[in-house]
N, C-alpha and C. Protein backbone atom coordinates (compact mmCIF):
# COMPACT_ATOMS: atom_id res chain seq x y z
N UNK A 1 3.57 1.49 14.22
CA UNK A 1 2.14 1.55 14.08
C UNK A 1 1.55 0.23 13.63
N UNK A 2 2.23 -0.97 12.73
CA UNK A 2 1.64 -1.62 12.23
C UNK A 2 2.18 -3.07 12.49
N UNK A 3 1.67 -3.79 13.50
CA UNK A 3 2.23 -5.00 14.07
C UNK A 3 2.75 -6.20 12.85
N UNK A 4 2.12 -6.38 11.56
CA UNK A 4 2.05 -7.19 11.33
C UNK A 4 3.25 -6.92 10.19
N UNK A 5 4.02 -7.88 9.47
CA UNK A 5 4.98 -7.63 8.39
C UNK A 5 4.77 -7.05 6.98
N UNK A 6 5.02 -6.02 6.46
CA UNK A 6 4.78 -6.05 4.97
C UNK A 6 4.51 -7.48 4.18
N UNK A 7 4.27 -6.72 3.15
CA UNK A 7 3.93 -8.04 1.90
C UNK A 7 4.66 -7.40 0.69
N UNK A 8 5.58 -8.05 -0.09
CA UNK A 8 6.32 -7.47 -1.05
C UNK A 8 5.37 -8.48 -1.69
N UNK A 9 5.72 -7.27 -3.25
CA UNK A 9 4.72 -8.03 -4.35
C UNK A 9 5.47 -7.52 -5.31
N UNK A 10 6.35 -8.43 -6.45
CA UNK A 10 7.33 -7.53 -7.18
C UNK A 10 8.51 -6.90 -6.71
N UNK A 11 8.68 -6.92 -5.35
CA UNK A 11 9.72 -6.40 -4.45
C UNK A 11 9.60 -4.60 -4.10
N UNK A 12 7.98 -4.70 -4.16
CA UNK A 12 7.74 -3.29 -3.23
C UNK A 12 7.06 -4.18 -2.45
N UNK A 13 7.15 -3.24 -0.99
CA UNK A 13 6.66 -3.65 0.12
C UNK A 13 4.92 -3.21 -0.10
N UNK A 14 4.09 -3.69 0.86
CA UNK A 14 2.74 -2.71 1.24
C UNK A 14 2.53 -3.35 2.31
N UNK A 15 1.72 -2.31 3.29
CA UNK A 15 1.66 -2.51 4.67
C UNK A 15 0.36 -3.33 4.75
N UNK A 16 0.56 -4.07 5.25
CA UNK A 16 -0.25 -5.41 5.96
C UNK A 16 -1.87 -4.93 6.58
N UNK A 17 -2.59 -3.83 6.08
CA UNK A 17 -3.53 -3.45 6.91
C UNK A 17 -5.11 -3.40 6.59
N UNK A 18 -6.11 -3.75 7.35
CA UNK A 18 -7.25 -3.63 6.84
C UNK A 18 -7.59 -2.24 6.65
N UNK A 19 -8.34 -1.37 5.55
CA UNK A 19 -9.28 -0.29 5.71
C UNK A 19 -9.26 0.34 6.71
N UNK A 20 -10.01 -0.37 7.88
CA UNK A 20 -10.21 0.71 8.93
C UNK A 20 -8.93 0.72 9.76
N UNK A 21 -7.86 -0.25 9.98
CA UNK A 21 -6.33 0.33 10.19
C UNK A 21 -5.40 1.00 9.54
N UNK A 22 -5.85 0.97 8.14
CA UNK A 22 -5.03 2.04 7.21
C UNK A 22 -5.78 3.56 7.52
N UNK A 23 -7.24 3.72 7.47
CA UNK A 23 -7.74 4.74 8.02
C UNK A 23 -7.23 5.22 9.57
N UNK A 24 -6.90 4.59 10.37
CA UNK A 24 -6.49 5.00 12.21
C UNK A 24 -4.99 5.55 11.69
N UNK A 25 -4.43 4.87 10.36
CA UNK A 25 -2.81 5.30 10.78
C UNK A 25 -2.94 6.37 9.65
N UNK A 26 -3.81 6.84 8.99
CA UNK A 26 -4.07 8.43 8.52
C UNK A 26 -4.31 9.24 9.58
N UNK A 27 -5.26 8.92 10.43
CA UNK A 27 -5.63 9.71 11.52
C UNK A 27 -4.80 10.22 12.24
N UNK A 28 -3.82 9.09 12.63
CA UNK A 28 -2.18 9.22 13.44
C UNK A 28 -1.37 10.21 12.57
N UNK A 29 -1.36 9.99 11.34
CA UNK A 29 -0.27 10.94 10.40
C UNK A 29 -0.84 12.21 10.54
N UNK A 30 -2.08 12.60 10.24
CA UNK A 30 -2.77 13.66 10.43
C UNK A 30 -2.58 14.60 11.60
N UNK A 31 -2.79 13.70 12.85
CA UNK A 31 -2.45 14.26 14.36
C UNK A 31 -1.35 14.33 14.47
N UNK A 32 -0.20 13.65 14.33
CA UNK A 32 1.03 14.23 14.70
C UNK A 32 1.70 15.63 14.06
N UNK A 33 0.88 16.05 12.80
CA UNK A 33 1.26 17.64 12.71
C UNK A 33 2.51 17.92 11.97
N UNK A 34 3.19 16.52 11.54
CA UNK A 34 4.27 16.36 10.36
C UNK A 34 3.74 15.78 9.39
N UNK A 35 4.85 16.41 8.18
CA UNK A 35 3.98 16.11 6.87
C UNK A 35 4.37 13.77 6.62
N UNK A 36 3.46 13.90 5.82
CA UNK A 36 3.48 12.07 5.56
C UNK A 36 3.19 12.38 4.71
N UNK A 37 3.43 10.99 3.69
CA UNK A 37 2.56 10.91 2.33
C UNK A 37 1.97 9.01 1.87
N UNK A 38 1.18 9.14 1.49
CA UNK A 38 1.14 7.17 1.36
C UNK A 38 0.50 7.38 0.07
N UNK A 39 1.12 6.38 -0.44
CA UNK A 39 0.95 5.93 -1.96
C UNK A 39 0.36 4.44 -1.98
N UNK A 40 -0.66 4.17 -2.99
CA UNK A 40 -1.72 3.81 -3.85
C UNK A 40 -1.04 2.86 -4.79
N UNK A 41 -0.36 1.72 -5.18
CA UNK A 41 -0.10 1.19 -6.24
C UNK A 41 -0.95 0.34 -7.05
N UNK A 42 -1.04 -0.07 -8.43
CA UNK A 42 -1.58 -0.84 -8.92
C UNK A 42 -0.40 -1.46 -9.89
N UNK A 43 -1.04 -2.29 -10.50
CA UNK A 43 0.07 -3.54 -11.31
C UNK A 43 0.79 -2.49 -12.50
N UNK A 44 0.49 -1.49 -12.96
CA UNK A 44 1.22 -0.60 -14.11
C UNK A 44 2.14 0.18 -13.00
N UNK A 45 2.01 0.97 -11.45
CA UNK A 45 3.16 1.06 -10.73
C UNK A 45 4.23 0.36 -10.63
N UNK A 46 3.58 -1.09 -10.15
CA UNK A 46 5.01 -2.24 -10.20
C UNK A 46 5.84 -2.34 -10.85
N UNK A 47 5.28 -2.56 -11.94
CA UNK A 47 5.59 -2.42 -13.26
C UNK A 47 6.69 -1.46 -14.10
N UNK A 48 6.38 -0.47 -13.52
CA UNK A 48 7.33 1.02 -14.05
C UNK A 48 8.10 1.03 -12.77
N UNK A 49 8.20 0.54 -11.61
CA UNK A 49 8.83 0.64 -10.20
C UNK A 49 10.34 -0.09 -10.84
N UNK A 50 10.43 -1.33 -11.39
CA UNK A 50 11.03 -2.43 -11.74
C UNK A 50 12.11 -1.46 -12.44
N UNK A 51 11.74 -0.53 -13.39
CA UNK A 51 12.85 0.17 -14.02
C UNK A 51 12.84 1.78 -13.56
N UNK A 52 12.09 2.09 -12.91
CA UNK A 52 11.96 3.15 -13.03
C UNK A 52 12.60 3.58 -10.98
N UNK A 53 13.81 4.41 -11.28
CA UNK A 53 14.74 4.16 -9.57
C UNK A 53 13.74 5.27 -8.75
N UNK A 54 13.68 6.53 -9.23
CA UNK A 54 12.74 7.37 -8.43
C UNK A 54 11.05 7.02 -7.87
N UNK A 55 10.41 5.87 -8.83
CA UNK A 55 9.08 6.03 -8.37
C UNK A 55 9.78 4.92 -7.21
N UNK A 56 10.45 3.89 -7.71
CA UNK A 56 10.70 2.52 -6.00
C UNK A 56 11.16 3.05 -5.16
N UNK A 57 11.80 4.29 -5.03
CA UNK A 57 11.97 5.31 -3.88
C UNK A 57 11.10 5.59 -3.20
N UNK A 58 9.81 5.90 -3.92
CA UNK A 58 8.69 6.99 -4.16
C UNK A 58 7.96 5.92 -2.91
N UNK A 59 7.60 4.77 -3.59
CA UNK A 59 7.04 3.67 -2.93
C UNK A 59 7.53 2.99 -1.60
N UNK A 60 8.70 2.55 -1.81
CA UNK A 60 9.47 2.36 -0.34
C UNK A 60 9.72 3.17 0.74
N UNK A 61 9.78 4.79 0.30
CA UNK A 61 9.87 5.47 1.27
C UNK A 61 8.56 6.02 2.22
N UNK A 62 7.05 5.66 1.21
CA UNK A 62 6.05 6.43 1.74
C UNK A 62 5.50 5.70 3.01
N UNK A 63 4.87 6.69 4.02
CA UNK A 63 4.64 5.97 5.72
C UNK A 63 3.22 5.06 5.36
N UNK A 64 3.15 5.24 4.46
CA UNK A 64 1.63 4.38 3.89
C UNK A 64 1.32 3.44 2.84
N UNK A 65 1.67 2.35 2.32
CA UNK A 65 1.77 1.94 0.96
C UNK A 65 0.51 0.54 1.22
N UNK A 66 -0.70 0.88 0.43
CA UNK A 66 -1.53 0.74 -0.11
C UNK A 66 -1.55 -0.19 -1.27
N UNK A 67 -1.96 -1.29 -1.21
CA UNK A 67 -2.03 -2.51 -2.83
C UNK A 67 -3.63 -1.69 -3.15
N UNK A 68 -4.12 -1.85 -4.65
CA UNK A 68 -5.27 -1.18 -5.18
C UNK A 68 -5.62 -2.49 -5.43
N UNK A 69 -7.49 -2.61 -5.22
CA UNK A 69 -7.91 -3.92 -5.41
C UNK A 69 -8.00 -5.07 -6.41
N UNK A 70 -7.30 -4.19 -7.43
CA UNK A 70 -7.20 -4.82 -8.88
C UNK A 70 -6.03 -5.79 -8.80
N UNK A 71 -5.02 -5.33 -7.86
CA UNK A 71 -3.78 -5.37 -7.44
C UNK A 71 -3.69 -7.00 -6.63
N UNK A 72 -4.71 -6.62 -5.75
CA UNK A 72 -4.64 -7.66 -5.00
C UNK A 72 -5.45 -9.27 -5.31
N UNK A 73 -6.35 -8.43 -6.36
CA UNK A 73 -7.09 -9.76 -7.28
C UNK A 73 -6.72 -10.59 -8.10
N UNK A 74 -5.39 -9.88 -8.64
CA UNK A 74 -4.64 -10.67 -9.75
C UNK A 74 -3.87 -11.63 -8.62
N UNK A 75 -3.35 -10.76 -7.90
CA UNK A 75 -2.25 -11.78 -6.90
C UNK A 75 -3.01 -13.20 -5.98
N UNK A 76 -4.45 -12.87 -5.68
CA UNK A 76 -4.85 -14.20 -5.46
C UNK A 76 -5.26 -15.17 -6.52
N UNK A 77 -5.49 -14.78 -7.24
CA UNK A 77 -6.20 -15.59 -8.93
C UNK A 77 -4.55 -16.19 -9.42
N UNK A 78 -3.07 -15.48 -9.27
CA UNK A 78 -2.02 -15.81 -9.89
C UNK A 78 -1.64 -16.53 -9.30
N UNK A 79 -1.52 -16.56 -7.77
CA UNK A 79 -0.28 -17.12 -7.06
C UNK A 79 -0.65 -17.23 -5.27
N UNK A 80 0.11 -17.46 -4.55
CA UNK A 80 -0.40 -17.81 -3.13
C UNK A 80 0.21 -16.17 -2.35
N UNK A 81 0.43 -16.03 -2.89
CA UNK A 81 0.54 -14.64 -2.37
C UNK A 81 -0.85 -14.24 -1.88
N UNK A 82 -0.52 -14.05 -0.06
CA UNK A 82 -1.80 -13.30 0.52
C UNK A 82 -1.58 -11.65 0.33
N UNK A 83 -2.08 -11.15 -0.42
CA UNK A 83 -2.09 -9.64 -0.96
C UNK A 83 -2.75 -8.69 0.70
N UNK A 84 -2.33 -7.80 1.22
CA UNK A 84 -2.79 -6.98 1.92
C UNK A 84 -4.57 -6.68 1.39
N UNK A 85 -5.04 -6.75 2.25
CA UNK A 85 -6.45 -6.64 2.36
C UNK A 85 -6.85 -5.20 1.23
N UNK A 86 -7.35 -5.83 0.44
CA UNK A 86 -7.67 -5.11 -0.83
C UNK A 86 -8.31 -3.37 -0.71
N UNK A 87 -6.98 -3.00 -1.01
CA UNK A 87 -6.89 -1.41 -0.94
C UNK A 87 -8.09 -0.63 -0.93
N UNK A 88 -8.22 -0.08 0.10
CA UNK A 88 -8.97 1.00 -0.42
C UNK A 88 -9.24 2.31 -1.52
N UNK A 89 -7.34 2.09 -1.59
CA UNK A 89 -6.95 2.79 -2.66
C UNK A 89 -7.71 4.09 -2.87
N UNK A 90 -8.97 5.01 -4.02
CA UNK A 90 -9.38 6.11 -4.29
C UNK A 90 -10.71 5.81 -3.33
N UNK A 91 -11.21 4.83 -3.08
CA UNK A 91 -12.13 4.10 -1.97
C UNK A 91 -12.53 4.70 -0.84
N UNK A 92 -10.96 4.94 -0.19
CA UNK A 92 -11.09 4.54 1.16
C UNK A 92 -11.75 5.88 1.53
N UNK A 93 -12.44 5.34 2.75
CA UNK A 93 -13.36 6.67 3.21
C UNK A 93 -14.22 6.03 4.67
N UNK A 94 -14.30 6.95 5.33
CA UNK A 94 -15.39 6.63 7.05
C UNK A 94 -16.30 6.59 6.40
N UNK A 95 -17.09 5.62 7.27
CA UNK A 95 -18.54 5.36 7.09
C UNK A 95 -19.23 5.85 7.42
């Protein structure tokens, strides 16, 4: 579904996508009629991911992984890290 490469941040991945392509590949999860789940991280996820083996499961395994915009603000203000286009996270929604 998603041409472009993850972005690890902390060594979880998140998928490379703007809003309205993270919205089309809900739409896709939705229509295909099997269950999915996509997860939402922010810097206290990472954070607890680092020690914690079930949530980096939690995160690596989901068909959706989402940076939260707080997420992605620190990472341009810190470092050259291009952060996935700032989550829609509790946000996201059609216009």
């Amino acid at each position: 579904m998603n041409a472009r490469p993850s972005i690890a941040i902390l060594g979880v991945p998140f998928d490379n996508v703007t809003s309205s392509e993270a919205l089309d590949r809900i739409e896709q999860m939705i229509a295909s009629g099997k269950p999915h789940y996509l997860a939402t991280a922010n810097v206290d996820f990472l954070v607890q991911a680092r020690e914690d083996v079930e949530l980096r499961r939690i995160l690596f395994d989901a068909d959706l992984t989402l940076a939260m915009a707080r997420l992605c603000s620190g990472c341009r203000a810190c470092s050259a890290i291009r952060c996935p286009n700032a989550s829609p996270g509790p946000t996201l929604s059609h216009a």
